[in-house]
N, C-alpha and C. Protein backbone atom coordinates (compact mmCIF):
# COMPACT_ATOMS: atom_id res chain seq x y z
N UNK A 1 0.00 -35.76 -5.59
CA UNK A 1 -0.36 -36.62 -6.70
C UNK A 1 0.36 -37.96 -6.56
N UNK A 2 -0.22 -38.65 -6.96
CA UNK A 2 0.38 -40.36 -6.95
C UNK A 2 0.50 -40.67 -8.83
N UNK A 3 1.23 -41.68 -8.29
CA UNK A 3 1.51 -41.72 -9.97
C UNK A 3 0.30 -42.38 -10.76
N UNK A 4 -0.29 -43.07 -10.22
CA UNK A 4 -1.70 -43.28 -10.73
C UNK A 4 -2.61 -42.35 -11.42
N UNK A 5 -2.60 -41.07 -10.52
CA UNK A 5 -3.01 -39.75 -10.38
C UNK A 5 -2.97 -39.71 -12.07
N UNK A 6 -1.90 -39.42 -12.73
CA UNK A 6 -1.38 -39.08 -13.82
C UNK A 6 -1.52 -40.00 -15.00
N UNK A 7 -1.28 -41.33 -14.91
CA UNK A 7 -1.63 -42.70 -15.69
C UNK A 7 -2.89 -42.57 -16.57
N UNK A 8 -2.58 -42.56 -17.95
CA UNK A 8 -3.63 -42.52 -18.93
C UNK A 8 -4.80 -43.72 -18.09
N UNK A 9 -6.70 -43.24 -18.47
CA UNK A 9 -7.28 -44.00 -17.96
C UNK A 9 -8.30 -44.05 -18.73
N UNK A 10 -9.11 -44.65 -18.72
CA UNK A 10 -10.66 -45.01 -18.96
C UNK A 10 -12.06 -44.00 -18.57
N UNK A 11 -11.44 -43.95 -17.59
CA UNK A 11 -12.82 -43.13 -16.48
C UNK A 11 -11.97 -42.43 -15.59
N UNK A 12 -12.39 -41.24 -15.37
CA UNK A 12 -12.30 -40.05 -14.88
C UNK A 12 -12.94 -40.20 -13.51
N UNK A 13 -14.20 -41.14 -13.11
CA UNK A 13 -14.83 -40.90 -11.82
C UNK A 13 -14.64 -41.50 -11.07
N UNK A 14 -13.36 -42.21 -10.72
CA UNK A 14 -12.90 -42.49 -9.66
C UNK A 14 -11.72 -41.79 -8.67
N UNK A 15 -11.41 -40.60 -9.00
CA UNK A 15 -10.49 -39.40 -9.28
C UNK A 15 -11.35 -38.24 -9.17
N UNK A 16 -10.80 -37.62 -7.80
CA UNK A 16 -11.83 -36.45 -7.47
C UNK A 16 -10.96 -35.34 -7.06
N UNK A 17 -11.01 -34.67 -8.29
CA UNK A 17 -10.15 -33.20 -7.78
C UNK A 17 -10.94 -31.99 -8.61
N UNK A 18 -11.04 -31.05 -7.26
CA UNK A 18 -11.42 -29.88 -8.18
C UNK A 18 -11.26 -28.89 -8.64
N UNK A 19 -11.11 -29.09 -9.98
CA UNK A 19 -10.62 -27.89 -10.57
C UNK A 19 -11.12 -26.77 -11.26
N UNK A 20 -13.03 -27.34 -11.31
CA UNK A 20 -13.88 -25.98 -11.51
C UNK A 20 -13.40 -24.76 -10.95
N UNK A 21 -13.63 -23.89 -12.00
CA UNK A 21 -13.29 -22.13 -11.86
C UNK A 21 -11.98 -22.18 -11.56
N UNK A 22 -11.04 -22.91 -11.85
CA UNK A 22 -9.55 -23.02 -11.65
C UNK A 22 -9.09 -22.39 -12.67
N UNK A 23 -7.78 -21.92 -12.94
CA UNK A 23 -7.02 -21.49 -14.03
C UNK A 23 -5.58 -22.24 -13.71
N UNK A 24 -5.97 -23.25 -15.00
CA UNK A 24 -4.32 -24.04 -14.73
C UNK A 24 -3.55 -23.70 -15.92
N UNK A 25 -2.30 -23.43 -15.72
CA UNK A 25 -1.06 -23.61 -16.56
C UNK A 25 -0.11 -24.65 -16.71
N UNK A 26 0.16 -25.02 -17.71
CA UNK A 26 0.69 -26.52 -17.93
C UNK A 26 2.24 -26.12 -18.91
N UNK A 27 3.19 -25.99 -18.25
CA UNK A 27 4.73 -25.64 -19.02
C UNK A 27 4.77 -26.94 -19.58
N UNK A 28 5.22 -26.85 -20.95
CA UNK A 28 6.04 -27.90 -22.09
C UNK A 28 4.35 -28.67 -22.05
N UNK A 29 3.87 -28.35 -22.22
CA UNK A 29 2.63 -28.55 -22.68
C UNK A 29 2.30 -29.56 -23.91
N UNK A 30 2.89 -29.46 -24.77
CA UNK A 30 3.17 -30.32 -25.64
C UNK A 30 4.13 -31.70 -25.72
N UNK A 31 4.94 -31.76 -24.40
CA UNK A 31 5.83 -32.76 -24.63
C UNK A 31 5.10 -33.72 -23.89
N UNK A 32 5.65 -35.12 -24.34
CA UNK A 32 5.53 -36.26 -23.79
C UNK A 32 4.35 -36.19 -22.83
N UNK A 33 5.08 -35.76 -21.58
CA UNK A 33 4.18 -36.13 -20.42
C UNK A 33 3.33 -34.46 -19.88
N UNK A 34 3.87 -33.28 -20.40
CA UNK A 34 2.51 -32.24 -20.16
C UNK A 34 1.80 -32.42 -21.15
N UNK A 35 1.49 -33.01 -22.56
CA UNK A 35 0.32 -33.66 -22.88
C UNK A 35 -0.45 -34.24 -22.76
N UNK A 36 0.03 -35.49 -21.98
CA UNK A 36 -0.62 -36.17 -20.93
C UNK A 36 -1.39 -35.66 -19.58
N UNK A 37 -0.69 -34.73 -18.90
CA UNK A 37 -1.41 -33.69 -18.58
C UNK A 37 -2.63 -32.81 -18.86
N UNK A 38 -2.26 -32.59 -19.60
CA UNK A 38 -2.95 -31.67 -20.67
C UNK A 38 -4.32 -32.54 -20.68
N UNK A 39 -4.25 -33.60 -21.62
CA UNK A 39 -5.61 -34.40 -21.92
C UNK A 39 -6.19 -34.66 -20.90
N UNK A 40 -5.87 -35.32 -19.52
CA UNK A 40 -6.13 -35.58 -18.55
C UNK A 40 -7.09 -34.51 -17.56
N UNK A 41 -6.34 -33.03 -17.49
CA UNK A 41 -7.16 -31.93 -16.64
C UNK A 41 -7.91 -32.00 -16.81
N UNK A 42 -7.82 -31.57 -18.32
CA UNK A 42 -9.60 -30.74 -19.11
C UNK A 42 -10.45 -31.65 -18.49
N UNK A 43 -10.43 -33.30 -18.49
CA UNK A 43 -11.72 -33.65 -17.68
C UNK A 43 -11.96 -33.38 -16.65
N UNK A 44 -11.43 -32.55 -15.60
CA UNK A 44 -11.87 -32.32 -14.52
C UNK A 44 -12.46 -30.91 -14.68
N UNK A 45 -12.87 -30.63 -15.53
CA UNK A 45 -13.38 -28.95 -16.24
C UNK A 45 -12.62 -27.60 -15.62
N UNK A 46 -11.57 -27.49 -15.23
CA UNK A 46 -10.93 -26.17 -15.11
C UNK A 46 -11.43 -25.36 -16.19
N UNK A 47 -11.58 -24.21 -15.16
CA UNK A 47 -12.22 -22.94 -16.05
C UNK A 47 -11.16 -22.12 -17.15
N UNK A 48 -9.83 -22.37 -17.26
CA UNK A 48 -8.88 -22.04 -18.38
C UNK A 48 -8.06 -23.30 -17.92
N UNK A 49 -7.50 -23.55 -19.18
CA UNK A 49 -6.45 -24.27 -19.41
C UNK A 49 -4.87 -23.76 -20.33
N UNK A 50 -4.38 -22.69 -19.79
CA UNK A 50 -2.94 -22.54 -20.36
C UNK A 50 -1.95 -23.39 -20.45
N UNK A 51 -2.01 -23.48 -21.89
CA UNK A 51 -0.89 -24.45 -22.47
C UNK A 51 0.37 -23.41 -22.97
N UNK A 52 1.57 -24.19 -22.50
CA UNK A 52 2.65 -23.09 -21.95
C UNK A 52 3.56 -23.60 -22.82
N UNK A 53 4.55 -24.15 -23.99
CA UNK A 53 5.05 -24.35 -25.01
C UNK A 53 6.17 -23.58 -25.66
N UNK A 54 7.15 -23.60 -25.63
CA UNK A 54 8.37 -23.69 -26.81
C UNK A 54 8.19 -23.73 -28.04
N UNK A 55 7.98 -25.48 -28.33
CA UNK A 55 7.64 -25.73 -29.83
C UNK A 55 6.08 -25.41 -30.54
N UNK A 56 6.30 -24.52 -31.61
CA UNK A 56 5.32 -24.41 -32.29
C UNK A 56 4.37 -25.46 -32.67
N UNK A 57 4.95 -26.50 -33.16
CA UNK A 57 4.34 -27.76 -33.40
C UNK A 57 3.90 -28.72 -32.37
N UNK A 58 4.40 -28.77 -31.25
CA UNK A 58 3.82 -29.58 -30.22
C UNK A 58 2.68 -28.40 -29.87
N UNK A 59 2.68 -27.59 -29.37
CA UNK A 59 1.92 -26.48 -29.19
C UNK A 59 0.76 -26.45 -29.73
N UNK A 60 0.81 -26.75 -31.26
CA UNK A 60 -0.41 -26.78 -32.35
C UNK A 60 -1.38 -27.74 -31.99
N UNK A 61 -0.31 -29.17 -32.09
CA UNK A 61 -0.59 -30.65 -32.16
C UNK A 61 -1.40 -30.56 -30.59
N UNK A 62 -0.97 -30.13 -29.31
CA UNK A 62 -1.95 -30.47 -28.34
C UNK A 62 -3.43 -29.43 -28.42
N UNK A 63 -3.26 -28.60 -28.52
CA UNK A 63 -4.52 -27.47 -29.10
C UNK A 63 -5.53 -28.03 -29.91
N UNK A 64 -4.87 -28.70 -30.91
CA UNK A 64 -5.76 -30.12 -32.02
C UNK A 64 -6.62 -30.63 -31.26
N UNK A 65 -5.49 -31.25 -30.72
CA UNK A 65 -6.04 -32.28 -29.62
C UNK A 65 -7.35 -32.20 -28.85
N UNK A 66 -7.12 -31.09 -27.55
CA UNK A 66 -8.01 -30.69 -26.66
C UNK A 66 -9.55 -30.15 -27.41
N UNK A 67 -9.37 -29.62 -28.40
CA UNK A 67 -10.24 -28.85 -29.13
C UNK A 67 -11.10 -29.94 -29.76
N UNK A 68 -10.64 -31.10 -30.38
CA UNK A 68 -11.39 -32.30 -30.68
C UNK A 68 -11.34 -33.01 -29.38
N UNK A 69 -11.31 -32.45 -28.64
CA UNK A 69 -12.11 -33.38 -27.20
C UNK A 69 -12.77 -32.61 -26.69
N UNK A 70 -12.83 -31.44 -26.68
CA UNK A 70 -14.12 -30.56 -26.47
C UNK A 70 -15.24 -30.18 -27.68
N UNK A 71 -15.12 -30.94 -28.64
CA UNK A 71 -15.91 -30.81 -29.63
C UNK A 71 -16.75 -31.83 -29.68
N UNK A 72 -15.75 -32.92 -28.95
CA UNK A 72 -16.89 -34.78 -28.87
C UNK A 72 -17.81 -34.72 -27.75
N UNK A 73 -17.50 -33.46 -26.44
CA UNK A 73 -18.00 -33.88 -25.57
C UNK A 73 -18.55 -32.03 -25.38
N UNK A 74 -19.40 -31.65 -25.90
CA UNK A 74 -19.75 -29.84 -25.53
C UNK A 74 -20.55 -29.54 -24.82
N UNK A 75 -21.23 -30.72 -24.31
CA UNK A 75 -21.90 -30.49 -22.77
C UNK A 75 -21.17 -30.40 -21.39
N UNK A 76 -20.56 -31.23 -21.95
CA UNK A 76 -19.27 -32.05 -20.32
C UNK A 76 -17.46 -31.18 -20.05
N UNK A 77 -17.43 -30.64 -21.38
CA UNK A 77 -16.24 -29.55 -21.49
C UNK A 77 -16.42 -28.37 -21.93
N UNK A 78 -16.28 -27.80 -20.97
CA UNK A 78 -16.69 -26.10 -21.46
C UNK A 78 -15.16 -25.38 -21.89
N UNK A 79 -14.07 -25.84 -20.90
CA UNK A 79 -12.60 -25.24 -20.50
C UNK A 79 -12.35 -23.99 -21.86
N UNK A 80 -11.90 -23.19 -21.27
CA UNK A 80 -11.66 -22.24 -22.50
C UNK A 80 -9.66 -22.54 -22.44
N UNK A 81 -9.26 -23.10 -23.40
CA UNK A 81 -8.36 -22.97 -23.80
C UNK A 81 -7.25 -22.04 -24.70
N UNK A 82 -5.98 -21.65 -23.94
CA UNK A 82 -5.32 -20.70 -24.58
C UNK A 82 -3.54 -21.29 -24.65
N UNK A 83 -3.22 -20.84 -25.87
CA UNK A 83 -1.83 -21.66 -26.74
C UNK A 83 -1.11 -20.34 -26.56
N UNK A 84 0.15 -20.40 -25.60
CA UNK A 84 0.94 -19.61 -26.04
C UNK A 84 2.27 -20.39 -26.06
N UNK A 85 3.20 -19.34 -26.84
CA UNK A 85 4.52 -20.01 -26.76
C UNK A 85 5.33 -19.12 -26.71
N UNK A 86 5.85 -19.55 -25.69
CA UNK A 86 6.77 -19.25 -24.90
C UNK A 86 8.08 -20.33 -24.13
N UNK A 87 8.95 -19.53 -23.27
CA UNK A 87 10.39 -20.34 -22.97
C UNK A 87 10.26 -20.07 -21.23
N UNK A 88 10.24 -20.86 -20.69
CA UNK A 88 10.56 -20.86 -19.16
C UNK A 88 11.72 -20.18 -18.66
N UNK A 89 12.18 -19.74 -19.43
CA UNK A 89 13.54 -18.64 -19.19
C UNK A 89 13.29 -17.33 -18.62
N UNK A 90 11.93 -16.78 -19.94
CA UNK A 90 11.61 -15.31 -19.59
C UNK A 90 10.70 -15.08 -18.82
N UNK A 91 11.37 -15.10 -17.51
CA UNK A 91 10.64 -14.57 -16.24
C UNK A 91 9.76 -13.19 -16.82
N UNK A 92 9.79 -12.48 -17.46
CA UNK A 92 8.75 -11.30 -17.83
C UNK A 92 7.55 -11.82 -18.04
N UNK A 93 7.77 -12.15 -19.29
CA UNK A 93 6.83 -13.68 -19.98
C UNK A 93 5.88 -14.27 -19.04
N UNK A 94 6.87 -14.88 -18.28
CA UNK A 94 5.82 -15.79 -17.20
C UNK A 94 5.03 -14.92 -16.45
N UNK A 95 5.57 -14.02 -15.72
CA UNK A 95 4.80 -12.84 -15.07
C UNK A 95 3.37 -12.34 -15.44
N UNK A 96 3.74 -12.07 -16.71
CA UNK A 96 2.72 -11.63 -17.62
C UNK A 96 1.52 -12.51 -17.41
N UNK A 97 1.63 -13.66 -17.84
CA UNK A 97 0.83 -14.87 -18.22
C UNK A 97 0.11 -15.05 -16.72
N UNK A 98 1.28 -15.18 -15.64
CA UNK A 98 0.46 -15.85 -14.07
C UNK A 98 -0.46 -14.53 -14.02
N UNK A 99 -0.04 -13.75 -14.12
CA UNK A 99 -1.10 -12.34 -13.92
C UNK A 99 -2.24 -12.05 -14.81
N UNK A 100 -2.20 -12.18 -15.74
CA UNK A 100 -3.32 -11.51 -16.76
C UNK A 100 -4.05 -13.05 -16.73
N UNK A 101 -3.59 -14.20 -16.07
CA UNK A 101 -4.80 -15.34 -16.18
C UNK A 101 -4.85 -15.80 -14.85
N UNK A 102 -4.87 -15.01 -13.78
CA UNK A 102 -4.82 -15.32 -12.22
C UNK A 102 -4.45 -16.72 -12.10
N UNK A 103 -3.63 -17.29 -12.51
CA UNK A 103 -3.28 -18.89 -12.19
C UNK A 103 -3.51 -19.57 -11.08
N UNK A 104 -4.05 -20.38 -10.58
CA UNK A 104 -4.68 -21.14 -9.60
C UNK A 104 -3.46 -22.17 -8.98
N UNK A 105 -3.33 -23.13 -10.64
CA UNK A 105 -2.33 -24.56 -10.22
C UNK A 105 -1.46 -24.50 -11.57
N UNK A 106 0.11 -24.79 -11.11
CA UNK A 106 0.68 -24.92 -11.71
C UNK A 106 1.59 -25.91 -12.53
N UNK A 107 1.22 -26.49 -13.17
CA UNK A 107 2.31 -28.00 -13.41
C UNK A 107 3.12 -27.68 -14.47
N UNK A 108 4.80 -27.76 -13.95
CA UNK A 108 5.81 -27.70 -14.48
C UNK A 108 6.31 -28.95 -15.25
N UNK A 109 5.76 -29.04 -16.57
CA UNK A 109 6.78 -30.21 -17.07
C UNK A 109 7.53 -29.83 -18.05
N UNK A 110 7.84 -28.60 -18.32
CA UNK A 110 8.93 -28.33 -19.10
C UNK A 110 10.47 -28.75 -18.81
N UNK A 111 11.14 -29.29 -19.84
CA UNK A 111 12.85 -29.81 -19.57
C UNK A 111 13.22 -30.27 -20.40
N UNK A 112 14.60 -30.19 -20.64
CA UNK A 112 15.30 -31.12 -21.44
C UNK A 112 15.55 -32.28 -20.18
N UNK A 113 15.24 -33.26 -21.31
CA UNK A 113 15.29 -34.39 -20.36
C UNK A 113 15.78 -35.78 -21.21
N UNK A 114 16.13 -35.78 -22.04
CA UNK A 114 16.65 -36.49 -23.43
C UNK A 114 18.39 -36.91 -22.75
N UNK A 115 18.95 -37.84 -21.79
CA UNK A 115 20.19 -37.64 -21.33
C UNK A 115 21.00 -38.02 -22.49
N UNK A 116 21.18 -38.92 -23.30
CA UNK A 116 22.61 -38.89 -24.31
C UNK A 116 22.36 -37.08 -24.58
N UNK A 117 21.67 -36.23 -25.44
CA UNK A 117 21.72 -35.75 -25.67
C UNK A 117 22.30 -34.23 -24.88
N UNK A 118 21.49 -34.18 -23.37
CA UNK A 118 22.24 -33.20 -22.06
C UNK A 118 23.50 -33.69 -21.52
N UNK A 119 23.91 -34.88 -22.29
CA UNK A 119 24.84 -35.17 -21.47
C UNK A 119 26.57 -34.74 -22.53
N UNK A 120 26.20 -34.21 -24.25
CA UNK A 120 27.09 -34.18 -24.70
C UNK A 120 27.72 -32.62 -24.21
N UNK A 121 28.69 -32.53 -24.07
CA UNK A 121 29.45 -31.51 -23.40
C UNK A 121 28.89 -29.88 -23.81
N UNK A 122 28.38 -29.76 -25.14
CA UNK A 122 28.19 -28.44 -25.90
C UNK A 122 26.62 -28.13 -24.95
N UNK A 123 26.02 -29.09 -24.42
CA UNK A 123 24.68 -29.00 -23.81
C UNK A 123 24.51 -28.70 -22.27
N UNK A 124 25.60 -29.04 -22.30
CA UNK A 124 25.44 -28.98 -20.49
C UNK A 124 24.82 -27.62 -19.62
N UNK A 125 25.58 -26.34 -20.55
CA UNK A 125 25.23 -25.33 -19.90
C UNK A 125 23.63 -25.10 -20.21
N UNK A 126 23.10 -25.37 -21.14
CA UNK A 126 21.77 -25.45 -21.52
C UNK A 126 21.13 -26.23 -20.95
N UNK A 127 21.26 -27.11 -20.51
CA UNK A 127 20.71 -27.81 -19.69
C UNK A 127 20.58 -27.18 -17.98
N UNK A 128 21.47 -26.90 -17.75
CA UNK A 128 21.58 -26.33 -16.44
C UNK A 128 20.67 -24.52 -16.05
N UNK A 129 20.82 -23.94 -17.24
CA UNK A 129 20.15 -22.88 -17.32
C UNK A 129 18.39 -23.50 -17.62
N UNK A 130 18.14 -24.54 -18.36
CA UNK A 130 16.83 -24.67 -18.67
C UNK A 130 16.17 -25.03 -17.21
N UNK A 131 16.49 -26.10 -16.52
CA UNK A 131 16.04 -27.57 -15.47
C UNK A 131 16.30 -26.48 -14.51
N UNK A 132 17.07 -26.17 -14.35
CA UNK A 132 17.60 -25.51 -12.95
C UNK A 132 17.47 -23.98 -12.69
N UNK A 133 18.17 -23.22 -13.69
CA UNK A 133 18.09 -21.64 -13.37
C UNK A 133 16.69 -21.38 -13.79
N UNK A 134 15.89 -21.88 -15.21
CA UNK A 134 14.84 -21.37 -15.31
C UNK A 134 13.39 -21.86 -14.72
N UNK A 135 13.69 -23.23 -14.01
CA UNK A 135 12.66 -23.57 -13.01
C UNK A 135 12.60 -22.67 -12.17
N UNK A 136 13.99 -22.50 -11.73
CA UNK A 136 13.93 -21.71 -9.95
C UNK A 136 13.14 -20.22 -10.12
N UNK A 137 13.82 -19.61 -11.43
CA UNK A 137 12.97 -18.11 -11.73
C UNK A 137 11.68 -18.40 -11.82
N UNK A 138 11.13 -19.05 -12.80
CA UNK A 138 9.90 -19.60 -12.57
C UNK A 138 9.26 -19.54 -11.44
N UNK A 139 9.41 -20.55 -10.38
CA UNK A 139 8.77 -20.77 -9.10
C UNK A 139 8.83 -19.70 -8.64
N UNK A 140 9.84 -19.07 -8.92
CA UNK A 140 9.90 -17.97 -7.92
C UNK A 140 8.79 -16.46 -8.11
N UNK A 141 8.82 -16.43 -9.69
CA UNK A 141 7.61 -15.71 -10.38
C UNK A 141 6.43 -16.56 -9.59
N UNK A 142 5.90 -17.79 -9.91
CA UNK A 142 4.81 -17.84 -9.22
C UNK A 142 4.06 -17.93 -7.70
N UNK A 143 5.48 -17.91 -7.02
CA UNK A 143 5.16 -17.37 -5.50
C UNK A 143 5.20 -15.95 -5.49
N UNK A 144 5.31 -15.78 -5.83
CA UNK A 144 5.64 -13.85 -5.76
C UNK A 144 4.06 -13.56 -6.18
N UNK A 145 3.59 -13.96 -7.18
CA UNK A 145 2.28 -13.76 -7.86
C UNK A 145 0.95 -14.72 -7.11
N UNK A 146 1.44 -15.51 -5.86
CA UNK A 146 0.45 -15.80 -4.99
C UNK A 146 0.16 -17.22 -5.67
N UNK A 147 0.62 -17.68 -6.90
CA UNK A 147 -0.11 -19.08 -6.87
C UNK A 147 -0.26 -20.18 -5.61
N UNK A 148 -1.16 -20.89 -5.86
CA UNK A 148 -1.54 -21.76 -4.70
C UNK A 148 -1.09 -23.04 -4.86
N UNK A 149 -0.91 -23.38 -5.71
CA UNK A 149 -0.14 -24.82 -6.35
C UNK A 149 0.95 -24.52 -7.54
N UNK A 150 2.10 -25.30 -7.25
CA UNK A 150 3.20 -25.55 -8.17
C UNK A 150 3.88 -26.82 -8.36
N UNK A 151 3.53 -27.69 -9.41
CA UNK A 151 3.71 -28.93 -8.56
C UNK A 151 5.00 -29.26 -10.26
N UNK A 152 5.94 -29.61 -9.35
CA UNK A 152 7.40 -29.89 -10.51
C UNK A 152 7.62 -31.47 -10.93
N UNK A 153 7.22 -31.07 -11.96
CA UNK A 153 7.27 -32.76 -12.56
C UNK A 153 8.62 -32.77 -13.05
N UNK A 154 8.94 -34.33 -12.22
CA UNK A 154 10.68 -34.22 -12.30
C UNK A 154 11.08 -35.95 -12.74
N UNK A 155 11.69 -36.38 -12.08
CA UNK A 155 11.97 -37.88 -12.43
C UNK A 155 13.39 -38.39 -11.80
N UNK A 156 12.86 -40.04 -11.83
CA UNK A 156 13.47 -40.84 -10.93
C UNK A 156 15.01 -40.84 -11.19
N UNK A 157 15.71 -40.06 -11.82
CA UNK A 157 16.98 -40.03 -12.01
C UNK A 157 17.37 -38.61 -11.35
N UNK A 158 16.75 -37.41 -10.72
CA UNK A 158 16.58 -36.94 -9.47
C UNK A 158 17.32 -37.75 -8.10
N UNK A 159 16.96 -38.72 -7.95
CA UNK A 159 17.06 -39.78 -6.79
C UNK A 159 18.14 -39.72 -6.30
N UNK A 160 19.11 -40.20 -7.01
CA UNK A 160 20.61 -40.39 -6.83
C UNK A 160 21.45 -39.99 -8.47
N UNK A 161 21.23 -38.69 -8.83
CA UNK A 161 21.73 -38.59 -9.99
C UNK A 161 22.94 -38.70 -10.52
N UNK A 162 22.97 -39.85 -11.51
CA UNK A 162 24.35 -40.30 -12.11
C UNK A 162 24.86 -39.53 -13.53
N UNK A 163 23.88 -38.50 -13.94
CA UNK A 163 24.00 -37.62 -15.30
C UNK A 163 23.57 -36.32 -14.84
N UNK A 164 23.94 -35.48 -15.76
CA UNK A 164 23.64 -34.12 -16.03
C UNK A 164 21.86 -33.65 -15.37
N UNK A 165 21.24 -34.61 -16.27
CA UNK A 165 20.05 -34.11 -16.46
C UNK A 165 19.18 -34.42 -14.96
N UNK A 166 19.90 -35.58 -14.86
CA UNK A 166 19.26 -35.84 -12.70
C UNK A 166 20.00 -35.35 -12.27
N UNK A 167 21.34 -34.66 -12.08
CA UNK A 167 21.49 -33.17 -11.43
C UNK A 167 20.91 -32.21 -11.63
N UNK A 168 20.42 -31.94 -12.65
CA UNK A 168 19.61 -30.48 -12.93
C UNK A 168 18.46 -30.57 -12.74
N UNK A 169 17.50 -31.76 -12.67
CA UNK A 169 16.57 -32.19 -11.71
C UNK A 169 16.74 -32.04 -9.85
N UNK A 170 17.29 -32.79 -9.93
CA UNK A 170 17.49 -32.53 -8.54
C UNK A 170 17.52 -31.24 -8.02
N UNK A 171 18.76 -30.56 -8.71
CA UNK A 171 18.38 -29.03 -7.90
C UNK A 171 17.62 -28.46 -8.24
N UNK A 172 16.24 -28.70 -8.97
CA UNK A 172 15.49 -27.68 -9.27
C UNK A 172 14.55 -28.37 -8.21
N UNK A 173 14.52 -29.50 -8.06
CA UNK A 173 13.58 -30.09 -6.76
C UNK A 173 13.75 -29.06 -5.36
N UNK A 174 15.18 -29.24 -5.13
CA UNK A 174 15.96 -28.71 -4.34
C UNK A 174 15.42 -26.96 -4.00
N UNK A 175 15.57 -26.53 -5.18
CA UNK A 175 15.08 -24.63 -5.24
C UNK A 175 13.34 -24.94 -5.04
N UNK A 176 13.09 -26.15 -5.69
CA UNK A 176 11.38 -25.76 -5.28
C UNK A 176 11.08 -26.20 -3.86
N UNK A 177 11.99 -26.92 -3.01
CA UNK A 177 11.82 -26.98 -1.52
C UNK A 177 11.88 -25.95 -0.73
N UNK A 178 13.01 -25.18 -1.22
CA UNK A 178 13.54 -23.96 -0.73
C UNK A 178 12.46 -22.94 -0.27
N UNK A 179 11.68 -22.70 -1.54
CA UNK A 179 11.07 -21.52 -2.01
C UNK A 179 10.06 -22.18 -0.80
């Protein structure tokens, strides 16, 4: 993906990926940028769209969303959409989910990623268990379960990380090279 790839747009048909009869899962689904996600797939009509969520309310709020964009357009979006919520922690959880919806492609944008906030001392270990230990279980659930794509949405403080939260980026980059 290029960052373009991802960039809110206008038109969809200059952008050719296919994701008919796909089953994608989208972690933190509701935040910031897997919403963006989120809005973005469905136009390429994947045959499920799992939205993967923590917060109840972001969770709701993108479900809104998608559902009034498959309501404006019910010729051109079929996607059957499903809301669960859940924590990138519980490897069971995830198991469950890559299996009972054969997952195709995976986009990870779940994280704390808020740095004043990962960076105050009471957070750190939470941070490090979220970005890092529960990515790596993650990935590691979905290689085990055969997915074909896992793609870790991370960020430019990864690079040369001067905080908490681009260390715990980084090594989760790091474990998804590995794997």
């Amino acid at each position: 993906l290029s960052l373009e790839d991802i960039l809110p747009r206008d038109s969809y048909s200059n952008v050719n990926f296919d994701f008919s009869r796909k089953n994608i899962l989208i972690t933190g689904a509701g935040g910031s940028i897997g919403s963006e996600l989120c809005r973005q797939i469905i136009h390429f009509k994947p045959k499920t769209l799992i939205l993967f969520e923590i917060s109840e309310f972001n969770l709701y709020s993108i479900k809104e969303q998608l559902e009034k964009l498959k309501a404006k357009h019910p010729n051109k979006i079929r996607t059957e959409i499903h809301d669960i919520l859940g924590d990138i922690k519980n490897t069971n959880r995830l198991k469950e989910i890559i299996k009972k919806y054969n997952i195709d492609n995976l986009y990870h944008a779940a994280a704390y990623k808020h740095v004043p906030l990962v960076q105050e001392t009471q957070n750190i270990s939470r941070s490090v268990n979220n970005n890092f230990i529960g990515t790596y279980r993650f990935a590691n659930q979905a290689s085990k379960a055969g997915v074909k794509t896992f793609v870790l949405i991370s960020t430019d403080k990864a690079v040369r990380p001067e905080n908490i939260m681009g260390a715990t980026k980084r090594m989760a980059e790091l474990a998804i090279q590995a794997l």
